[in-house]
N, C-alpha and C. Protein backbone atom coordinates (compact mmCIF):
# COMPACT_ATOMS: atom_id res chain seq x y z
N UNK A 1 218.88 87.46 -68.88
CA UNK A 1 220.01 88.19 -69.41
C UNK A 1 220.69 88.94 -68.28
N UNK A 2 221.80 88.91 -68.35
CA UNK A 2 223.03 89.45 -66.76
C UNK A 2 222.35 91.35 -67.51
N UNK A 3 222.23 91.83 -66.55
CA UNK A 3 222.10 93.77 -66.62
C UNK A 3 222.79 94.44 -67.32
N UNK A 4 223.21 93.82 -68.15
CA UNK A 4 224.35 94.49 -69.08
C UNK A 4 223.81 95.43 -70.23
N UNK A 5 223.00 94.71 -70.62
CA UNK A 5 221.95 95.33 -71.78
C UNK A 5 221.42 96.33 -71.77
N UNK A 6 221.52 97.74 -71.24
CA UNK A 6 221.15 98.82 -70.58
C UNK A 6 221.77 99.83 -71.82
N UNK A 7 221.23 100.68 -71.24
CA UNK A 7 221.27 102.55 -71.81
C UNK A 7 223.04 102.52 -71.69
N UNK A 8 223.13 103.31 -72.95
CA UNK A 8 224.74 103.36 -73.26
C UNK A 8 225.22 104.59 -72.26
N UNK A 9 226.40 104.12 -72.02
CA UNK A 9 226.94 105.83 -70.65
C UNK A 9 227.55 106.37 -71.93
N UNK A 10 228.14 106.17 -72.68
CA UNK A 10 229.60 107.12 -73.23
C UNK A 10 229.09 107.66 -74.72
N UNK A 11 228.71 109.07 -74.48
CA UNK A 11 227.84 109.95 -75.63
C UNK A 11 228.45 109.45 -76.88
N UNK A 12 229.81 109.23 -77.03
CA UNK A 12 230.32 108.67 -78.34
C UNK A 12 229.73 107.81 -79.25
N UNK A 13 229.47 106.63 -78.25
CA UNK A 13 228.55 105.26 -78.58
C UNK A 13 227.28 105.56 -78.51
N UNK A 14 226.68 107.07 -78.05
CA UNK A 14 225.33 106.74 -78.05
C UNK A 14 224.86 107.65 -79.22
N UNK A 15 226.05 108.77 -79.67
CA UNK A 15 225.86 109.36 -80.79
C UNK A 15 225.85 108.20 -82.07
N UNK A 16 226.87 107.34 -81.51
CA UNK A 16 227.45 106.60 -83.25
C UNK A 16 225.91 105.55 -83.13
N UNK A 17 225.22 105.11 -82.30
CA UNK A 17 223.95 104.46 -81.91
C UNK A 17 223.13 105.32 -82.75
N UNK A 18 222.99 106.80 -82.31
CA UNK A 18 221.53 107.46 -82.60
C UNK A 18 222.02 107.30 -84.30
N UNK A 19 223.16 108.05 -84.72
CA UNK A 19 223.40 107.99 -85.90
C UNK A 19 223.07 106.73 -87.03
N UNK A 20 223.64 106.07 -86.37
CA UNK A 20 223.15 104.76 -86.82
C UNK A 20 221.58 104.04 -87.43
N UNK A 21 220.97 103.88 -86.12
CA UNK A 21 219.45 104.32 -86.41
C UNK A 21 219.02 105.47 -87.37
N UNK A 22 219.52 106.34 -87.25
CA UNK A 22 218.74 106.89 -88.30
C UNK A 22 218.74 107.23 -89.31
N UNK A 23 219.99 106.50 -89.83
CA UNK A 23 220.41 105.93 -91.34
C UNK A 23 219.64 104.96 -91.68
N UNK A 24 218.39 104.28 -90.76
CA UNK A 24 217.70 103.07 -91.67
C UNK A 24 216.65 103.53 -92.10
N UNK A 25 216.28 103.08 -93.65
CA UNK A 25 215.24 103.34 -93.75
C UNK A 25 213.89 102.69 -93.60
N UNK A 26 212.66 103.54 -93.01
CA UNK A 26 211.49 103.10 -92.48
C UNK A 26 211.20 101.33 -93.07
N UNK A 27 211.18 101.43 -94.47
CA UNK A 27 211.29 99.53 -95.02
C UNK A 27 211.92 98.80 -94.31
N UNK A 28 212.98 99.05 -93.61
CA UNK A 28 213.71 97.96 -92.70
C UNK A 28 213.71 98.41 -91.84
N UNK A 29 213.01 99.06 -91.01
CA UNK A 29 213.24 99.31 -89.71
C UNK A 29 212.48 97.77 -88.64
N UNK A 30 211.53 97.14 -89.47
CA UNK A 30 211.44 96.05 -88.82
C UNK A 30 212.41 94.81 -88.66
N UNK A 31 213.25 94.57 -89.88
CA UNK A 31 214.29 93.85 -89.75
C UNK A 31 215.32 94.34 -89.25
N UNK A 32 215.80 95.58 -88.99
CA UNK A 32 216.77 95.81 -88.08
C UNK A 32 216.54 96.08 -86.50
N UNK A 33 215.11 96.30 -86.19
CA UNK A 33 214.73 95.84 -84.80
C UNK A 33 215.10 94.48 -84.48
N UNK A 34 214.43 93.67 -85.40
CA UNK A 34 214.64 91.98 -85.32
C UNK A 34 216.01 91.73 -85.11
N UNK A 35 216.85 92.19 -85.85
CA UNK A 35 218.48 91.65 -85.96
C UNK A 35 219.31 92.09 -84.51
N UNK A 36 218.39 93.24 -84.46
CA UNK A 36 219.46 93.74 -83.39
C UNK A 36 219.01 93.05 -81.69
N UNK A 37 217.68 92.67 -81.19
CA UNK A 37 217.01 91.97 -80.62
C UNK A 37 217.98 91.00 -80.58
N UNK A 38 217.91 90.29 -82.23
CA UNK A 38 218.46 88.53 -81.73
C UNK A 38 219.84 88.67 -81.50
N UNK A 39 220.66 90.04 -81.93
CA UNK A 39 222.19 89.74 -81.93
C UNK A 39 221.89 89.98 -80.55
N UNK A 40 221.68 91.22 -79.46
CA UNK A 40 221.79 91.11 -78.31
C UNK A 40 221.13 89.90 -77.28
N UNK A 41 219.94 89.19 -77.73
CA UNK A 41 220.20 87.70 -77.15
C UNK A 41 220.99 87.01 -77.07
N UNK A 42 221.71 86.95 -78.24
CA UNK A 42 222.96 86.23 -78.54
C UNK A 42 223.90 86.59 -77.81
N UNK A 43 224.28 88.22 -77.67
CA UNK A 43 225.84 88.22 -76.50
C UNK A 43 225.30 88.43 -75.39
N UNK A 44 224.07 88.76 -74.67
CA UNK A 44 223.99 88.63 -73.44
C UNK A 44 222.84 87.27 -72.38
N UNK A 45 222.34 86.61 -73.32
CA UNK A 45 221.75 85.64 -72.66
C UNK A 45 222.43 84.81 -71.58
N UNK A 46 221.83 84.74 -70.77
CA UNK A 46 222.66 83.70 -69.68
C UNK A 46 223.37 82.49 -70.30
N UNK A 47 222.50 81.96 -71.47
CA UNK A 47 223.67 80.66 -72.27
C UNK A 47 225.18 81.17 -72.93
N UNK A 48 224.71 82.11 -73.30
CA UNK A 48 225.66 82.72 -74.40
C UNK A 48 226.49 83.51 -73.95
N UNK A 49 226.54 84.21 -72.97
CA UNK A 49 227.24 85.25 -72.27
C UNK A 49 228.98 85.19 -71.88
N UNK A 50 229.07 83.92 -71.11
CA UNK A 50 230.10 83.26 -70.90
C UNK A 50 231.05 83.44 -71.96
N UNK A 51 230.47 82.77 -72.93
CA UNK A 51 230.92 82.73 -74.18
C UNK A 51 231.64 83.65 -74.89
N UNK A 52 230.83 84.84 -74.84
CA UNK A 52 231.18 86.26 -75.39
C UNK A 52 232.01 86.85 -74.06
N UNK A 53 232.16 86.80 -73.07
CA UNK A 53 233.51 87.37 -72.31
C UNK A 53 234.64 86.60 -72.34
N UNK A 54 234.73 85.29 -72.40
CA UNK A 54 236.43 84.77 -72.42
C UNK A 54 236.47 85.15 -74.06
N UNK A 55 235.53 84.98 -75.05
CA UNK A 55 235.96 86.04 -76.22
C UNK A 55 237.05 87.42 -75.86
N UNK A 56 236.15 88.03 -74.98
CA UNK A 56 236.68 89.40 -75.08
C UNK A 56 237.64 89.08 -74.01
N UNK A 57 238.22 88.38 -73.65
CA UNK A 57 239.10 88.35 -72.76
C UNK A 57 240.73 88.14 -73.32
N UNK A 58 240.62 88.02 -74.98
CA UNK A 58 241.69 88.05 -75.63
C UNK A 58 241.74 90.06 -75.62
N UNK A 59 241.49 90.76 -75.52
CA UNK A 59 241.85 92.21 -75.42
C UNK A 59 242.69 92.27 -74.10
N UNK A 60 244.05 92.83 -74.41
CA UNK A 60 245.00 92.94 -73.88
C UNK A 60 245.39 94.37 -73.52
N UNK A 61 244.88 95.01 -74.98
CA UNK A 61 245.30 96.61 -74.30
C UNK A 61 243.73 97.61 -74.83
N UNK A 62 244.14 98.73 -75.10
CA UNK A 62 242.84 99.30 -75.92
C UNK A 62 243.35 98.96 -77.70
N UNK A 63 244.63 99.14 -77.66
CA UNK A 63 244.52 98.37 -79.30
C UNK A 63 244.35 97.14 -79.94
N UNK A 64 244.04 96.56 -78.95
CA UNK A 64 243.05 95.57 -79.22
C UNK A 64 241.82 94.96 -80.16
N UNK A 65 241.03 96.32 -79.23
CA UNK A 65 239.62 96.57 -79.07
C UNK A 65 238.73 96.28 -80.75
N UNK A 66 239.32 97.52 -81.34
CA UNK A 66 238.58 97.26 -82.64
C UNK A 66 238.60 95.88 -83.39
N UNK A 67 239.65 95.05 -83.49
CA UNK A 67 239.78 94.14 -84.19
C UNK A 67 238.89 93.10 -83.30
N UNK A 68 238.99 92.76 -82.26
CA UNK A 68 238.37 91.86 -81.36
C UNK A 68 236.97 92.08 -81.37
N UNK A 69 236.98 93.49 -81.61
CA UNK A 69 234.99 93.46 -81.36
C UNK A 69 234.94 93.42 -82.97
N UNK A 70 235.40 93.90 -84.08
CA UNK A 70 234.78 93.66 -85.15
C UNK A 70 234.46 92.11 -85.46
N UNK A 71 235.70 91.61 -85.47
CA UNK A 71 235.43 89.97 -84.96
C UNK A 71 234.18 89.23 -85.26
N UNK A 72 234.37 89.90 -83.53
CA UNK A 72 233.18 88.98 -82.96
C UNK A 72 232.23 89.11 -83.40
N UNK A 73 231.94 90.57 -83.63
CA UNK A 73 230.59 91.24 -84.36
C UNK A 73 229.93 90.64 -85.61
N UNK A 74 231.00 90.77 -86.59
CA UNK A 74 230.82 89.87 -87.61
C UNK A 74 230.53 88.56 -87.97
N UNK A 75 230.96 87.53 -86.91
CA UNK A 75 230.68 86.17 -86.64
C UNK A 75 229.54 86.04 -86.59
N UNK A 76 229.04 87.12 -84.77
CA UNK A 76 227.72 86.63 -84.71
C UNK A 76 227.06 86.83 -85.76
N UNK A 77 226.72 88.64 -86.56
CA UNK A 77 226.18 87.97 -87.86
C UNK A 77 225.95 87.35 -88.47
N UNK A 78 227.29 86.68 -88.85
CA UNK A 78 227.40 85.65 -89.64
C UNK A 78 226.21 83.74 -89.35
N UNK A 79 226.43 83.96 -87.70
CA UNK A 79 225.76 83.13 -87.18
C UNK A 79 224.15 82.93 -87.12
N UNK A 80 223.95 84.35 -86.96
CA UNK A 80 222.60 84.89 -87.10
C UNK A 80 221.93 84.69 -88.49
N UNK A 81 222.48 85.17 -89.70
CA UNK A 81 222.59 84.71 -90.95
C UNK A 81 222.54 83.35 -90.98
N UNK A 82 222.83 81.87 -90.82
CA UNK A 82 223.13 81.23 -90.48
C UNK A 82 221.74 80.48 -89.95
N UNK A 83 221.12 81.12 -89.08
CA UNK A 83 220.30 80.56 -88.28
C UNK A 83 218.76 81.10 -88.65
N UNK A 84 219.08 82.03 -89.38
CA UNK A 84 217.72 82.29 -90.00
C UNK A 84 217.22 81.47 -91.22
N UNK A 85 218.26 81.02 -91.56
CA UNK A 85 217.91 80.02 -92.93
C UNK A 85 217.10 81.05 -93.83
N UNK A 86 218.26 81.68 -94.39
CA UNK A 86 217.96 82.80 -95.51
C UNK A 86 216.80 83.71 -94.67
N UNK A 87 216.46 83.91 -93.87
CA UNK A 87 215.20 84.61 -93.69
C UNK A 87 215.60 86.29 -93.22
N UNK A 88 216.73 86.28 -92.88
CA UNK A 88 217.33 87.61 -92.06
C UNK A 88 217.48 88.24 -93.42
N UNK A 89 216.76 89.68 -93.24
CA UNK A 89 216.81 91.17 -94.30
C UNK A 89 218.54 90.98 -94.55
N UNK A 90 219.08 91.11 -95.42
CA UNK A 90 220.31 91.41 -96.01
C UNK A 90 220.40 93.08 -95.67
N UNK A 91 219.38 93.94 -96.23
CA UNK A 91 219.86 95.48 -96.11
C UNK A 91 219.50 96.36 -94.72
N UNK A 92 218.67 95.61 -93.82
CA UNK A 92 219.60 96.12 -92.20
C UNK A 92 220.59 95.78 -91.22
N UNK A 93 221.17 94.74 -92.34
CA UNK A 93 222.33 94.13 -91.33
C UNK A 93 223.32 95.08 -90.87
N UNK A 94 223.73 95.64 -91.68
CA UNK A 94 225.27 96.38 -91.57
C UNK A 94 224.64 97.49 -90.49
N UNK A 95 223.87 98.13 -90.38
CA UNK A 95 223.19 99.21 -89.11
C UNK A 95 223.65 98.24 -87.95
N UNK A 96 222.71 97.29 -87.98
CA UNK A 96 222.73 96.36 -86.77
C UNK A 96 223.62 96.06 -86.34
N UNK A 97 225.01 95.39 -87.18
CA UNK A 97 225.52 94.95 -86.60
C UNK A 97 226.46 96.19 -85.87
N UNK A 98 226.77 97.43 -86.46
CA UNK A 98 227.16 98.44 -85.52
C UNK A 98 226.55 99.25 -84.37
N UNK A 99 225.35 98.73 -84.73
CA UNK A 99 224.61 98.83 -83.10
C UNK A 99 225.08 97.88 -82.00
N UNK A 100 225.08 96.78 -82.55
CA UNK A 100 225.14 95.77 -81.42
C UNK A 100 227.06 95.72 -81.23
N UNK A 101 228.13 96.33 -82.07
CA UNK A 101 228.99 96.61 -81.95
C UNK A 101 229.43 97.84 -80.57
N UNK A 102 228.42 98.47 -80.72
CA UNK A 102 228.62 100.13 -79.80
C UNK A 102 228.12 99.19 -78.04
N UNK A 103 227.18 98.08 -78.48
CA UNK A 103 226.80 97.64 -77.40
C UNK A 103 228.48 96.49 -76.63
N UNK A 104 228.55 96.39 -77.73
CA UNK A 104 229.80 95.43 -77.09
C UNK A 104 230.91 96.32 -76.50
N UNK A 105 231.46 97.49 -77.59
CA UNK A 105 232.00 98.33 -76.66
C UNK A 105 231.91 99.33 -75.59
N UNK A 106 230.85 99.45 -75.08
CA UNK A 106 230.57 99.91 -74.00
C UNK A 106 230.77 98.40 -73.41
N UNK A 107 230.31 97.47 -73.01
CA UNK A 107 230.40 96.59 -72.12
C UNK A 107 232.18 96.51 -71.93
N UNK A 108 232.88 96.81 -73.11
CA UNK A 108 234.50 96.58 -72.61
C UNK A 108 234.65 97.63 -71.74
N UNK A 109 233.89 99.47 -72.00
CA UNK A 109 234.24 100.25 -71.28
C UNK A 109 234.13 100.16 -69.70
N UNK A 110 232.56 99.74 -69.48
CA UNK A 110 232.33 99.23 -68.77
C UNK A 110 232.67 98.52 -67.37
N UNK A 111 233.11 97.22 -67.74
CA UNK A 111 233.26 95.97 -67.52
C UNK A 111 234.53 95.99 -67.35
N UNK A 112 235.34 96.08 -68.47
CA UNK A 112 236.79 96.27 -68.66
C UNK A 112 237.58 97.02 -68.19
N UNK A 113 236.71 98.35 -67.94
CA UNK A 113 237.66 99.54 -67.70
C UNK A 113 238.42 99.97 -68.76
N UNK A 114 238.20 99.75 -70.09
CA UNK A 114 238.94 100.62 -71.08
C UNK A 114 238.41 101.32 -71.67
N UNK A 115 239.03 102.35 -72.28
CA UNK A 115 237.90 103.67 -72.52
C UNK A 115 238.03 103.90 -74.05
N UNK A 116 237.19 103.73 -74.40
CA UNK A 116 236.45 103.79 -75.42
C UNK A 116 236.35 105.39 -76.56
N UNK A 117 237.41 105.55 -76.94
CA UNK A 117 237.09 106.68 -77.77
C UNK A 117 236.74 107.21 -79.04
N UNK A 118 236.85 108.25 -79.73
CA UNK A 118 236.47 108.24 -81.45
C UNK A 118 237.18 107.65 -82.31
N UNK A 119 238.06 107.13 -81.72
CA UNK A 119 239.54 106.50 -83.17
C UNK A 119 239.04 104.67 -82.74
N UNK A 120 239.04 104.82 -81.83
CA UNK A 120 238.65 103.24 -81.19
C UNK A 120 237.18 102.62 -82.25
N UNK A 121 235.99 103.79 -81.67
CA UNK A 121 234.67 103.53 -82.52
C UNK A 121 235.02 103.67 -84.35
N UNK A 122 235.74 104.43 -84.54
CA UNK A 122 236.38 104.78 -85.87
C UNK A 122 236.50 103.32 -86.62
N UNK A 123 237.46 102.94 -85.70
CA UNK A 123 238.25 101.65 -86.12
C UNK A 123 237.37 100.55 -86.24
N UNK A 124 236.62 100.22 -85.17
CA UNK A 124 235.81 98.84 -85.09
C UNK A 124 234.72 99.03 -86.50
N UNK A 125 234.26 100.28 -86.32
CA UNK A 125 233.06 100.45 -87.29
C UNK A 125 233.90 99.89 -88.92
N UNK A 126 234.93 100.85 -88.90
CA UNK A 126 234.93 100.44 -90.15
C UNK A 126 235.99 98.85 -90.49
N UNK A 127 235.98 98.07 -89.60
CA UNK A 127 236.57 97.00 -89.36
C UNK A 127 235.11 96.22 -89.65
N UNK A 128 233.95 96.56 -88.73
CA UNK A 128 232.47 95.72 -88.78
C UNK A 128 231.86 96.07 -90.00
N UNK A 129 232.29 97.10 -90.79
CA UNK A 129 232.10 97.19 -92.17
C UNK A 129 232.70 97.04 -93.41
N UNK A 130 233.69 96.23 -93.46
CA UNK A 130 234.73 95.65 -94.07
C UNK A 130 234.00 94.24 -94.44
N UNK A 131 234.07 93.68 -92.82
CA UNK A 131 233.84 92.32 -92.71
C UNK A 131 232.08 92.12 -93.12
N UNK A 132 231.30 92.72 -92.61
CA UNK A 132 229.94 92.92 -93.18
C UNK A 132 229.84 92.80 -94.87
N UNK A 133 230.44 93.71 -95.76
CA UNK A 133 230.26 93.98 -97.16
C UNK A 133 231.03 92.17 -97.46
N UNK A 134 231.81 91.75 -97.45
CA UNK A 134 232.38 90.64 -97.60
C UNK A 134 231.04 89.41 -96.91
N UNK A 135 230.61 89.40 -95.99
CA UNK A 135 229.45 88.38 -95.44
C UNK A 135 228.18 88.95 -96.82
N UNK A 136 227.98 90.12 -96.65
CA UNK A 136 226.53 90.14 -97.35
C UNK A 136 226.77 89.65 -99.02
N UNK A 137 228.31 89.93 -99.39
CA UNK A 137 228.81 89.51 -100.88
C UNK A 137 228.49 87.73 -100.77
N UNK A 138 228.54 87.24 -99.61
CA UNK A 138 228.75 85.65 -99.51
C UNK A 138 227.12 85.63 -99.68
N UNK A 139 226.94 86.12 -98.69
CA UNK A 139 224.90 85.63 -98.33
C UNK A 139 224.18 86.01 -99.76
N UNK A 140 224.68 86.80 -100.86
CA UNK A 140 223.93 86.91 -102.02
C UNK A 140 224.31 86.36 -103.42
N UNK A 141 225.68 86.20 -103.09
CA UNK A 141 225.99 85.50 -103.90
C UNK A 141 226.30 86.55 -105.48
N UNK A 142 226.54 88.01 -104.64
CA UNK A 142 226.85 88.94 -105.72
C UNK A 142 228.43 88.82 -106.05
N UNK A 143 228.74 89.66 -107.10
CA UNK A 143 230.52 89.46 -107.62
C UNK A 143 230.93 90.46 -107.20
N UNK A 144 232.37 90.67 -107.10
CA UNK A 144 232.98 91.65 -106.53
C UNK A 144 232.70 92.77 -107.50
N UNK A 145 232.48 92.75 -109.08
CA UNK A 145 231.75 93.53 -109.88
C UNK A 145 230.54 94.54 -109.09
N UNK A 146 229.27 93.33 -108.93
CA UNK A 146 228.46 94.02 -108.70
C UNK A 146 228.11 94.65 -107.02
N UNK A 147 229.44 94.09 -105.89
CA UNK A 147 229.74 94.68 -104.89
C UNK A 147 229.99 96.36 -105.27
N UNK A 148 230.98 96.34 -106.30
CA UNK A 148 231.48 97.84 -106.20
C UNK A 148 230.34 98.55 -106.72
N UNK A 149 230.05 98.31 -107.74
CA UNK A 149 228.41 99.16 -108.22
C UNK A 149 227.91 99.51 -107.01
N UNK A 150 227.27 98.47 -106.18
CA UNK A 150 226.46 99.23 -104.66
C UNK A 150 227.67 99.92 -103.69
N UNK A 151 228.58 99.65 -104.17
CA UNK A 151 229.21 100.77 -102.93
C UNK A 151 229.36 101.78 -103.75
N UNK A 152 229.19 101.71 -104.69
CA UNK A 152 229.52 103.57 -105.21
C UNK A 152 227.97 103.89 -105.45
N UNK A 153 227.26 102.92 -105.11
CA UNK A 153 225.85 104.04 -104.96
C UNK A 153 224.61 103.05 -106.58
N UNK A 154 225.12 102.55 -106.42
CA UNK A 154 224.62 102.26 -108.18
C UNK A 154 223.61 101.03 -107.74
N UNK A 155 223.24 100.38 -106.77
CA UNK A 155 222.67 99.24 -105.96
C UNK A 155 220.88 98.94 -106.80
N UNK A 156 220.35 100.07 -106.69
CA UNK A 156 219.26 100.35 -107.24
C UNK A 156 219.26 99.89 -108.84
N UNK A 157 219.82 100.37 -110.02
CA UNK A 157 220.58 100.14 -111.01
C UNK A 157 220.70 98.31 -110.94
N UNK A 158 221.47 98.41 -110.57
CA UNK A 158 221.99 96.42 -110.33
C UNK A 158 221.09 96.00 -110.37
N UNK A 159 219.99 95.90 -108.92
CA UNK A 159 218.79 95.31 -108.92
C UNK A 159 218.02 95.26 -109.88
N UNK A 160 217.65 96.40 -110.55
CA UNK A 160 217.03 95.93 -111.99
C UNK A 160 217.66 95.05 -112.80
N UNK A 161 218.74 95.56 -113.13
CA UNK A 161 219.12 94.80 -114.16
C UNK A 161 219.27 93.03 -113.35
N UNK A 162 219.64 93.13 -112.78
CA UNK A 162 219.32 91.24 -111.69
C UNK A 162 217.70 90.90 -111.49
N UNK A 163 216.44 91.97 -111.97
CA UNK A 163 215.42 91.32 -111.51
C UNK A 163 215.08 90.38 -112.18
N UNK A 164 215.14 90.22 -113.51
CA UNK A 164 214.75 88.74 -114.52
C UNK A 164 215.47 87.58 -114.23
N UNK A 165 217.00 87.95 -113.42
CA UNK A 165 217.64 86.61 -112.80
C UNK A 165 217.06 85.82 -111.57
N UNK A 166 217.21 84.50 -111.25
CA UNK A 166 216.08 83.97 -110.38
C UNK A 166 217.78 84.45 -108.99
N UNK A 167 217.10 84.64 -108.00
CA UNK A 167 218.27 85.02 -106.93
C UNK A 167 218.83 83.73 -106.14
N UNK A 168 220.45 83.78 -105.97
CA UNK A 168 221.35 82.98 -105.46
C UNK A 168 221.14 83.10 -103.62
N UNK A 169 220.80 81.80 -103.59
CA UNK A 169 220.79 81.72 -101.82
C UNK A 169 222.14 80.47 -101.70
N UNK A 170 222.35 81.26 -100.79
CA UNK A 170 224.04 80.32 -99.94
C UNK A 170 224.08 80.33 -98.57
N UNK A 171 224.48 79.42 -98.13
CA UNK A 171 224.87 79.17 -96.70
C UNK A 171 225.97 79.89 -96.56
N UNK A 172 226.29 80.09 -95.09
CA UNK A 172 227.71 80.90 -95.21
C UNK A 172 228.02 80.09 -94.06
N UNK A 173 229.16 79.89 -93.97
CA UNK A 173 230.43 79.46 -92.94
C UNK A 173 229.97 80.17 -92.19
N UNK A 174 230.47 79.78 -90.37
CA UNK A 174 230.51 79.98 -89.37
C UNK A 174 231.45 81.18 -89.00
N UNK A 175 232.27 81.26 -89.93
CA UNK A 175 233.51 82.38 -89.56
C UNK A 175 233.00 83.45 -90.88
N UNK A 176 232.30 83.19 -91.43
CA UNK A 176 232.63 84.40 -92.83
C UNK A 176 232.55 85.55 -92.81
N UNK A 177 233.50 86.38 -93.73
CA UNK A 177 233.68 87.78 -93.08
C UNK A 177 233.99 87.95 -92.30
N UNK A 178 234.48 87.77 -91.43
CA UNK A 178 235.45 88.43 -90.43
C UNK A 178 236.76 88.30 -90.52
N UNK A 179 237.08 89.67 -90.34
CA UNK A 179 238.73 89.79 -90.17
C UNK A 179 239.81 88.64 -89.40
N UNK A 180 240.99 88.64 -89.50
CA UNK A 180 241.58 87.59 -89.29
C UNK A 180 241.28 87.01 -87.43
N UNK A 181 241.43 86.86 -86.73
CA UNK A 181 241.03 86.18 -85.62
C UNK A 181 242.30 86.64 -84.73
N UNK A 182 242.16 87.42 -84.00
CA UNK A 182 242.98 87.92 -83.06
C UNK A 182 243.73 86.79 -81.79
N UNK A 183 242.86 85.96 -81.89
CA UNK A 183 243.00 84.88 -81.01
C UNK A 183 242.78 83.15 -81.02
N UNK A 184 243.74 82.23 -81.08
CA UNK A 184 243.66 81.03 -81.29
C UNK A 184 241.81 80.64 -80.97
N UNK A 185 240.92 79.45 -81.46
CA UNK A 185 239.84 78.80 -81.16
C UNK A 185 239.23 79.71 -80.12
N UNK A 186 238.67 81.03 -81.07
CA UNK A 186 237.30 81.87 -80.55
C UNK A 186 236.47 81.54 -80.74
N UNK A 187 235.23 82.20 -80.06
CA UNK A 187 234.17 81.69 -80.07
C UNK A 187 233.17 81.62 -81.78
């Protein structure tokens, strides 16, 4: 893996990091180790790497930024999802993938030279959580019904009443959930 993968510089990203983490709870803290592991194999492995910078090489200014990294963020999920063949935790994804989001934007700060601030992290997060709630609606095969129940808190509730149903497994597309594509044939 190129040295990229390192300790975050910019307290912003390492607050919205710590924060992050410690919104999971102890039950998934093993699947969101796992997720976040394989997403950062995924953007920094020597195969894959390439890959993920002429990605980011569609960012043109800093307003860019959020849409391009939610993106991408979401894809790989999506890919990751994808490649686990149903096996990836559904309820540490959305942590993860804004971990491995804070990791991508520091590498633009970085790398790029663009600087990275609270409206920027603002934006991507809730761009990687847009596109997230829409992937995990695909990967379960819940209705936009019983989407809103868990976003207003009611998730617990649902599940009961869904435990006598046998549960919906789906493949998901290569692109699902993610926001529109900032850039012609991305990665």
């Amino acid at each position: 893996m190129p040295g990229l993968v390192s300790q975050l510089d910019n307290r912003l990203l390492i607050q919205a990091q710590k924060k992050t983490e410690a919104s999971v709870p102890e039950q998934y803290r093993r699947g969101y180790t796992s997720i976040v592991a394989a997403g950062l194999k995924a953007m920094f492995s020597d195969k894959t790497f390439p890959l993920m910078k002429s990605y980011l090489a569609a960012i043109k200014s800093p307003q860019d930024i959020p849409q391009v990294v939610a993106h991408g963020i979401v894809k790989l999920m999506s890919i990751l999802f994808n490649e686990s063949k149903g096996k990836m935790p559904l309820e540490p994804s959305v942590p993860a993938a804004i971990v491995l989001m804070t990791h991508a934007l520091d590498y633009i700060e970085e790398v790029m030279k663009m600087p990275i601030d609270a409206n920027t992290i603002a934006s991507a997060t809730d761009l990687v959580d847009k596109g997230m709630l829409h992937l995990i609606k695909q990967a379960s095969g819940l209705s936009d019904a019983d989407m809103q129940q868990i976003i207003m808190g009611k998730g617990k509730e649902l599940a009961a009443s869904k435990q006598a149903q046998p549960p919906q497994a789906g493949a998901l597309p290569s692109q699902a959930g993610a926001p529109p594509a900032p850039m012609q044939g991305g990665v």
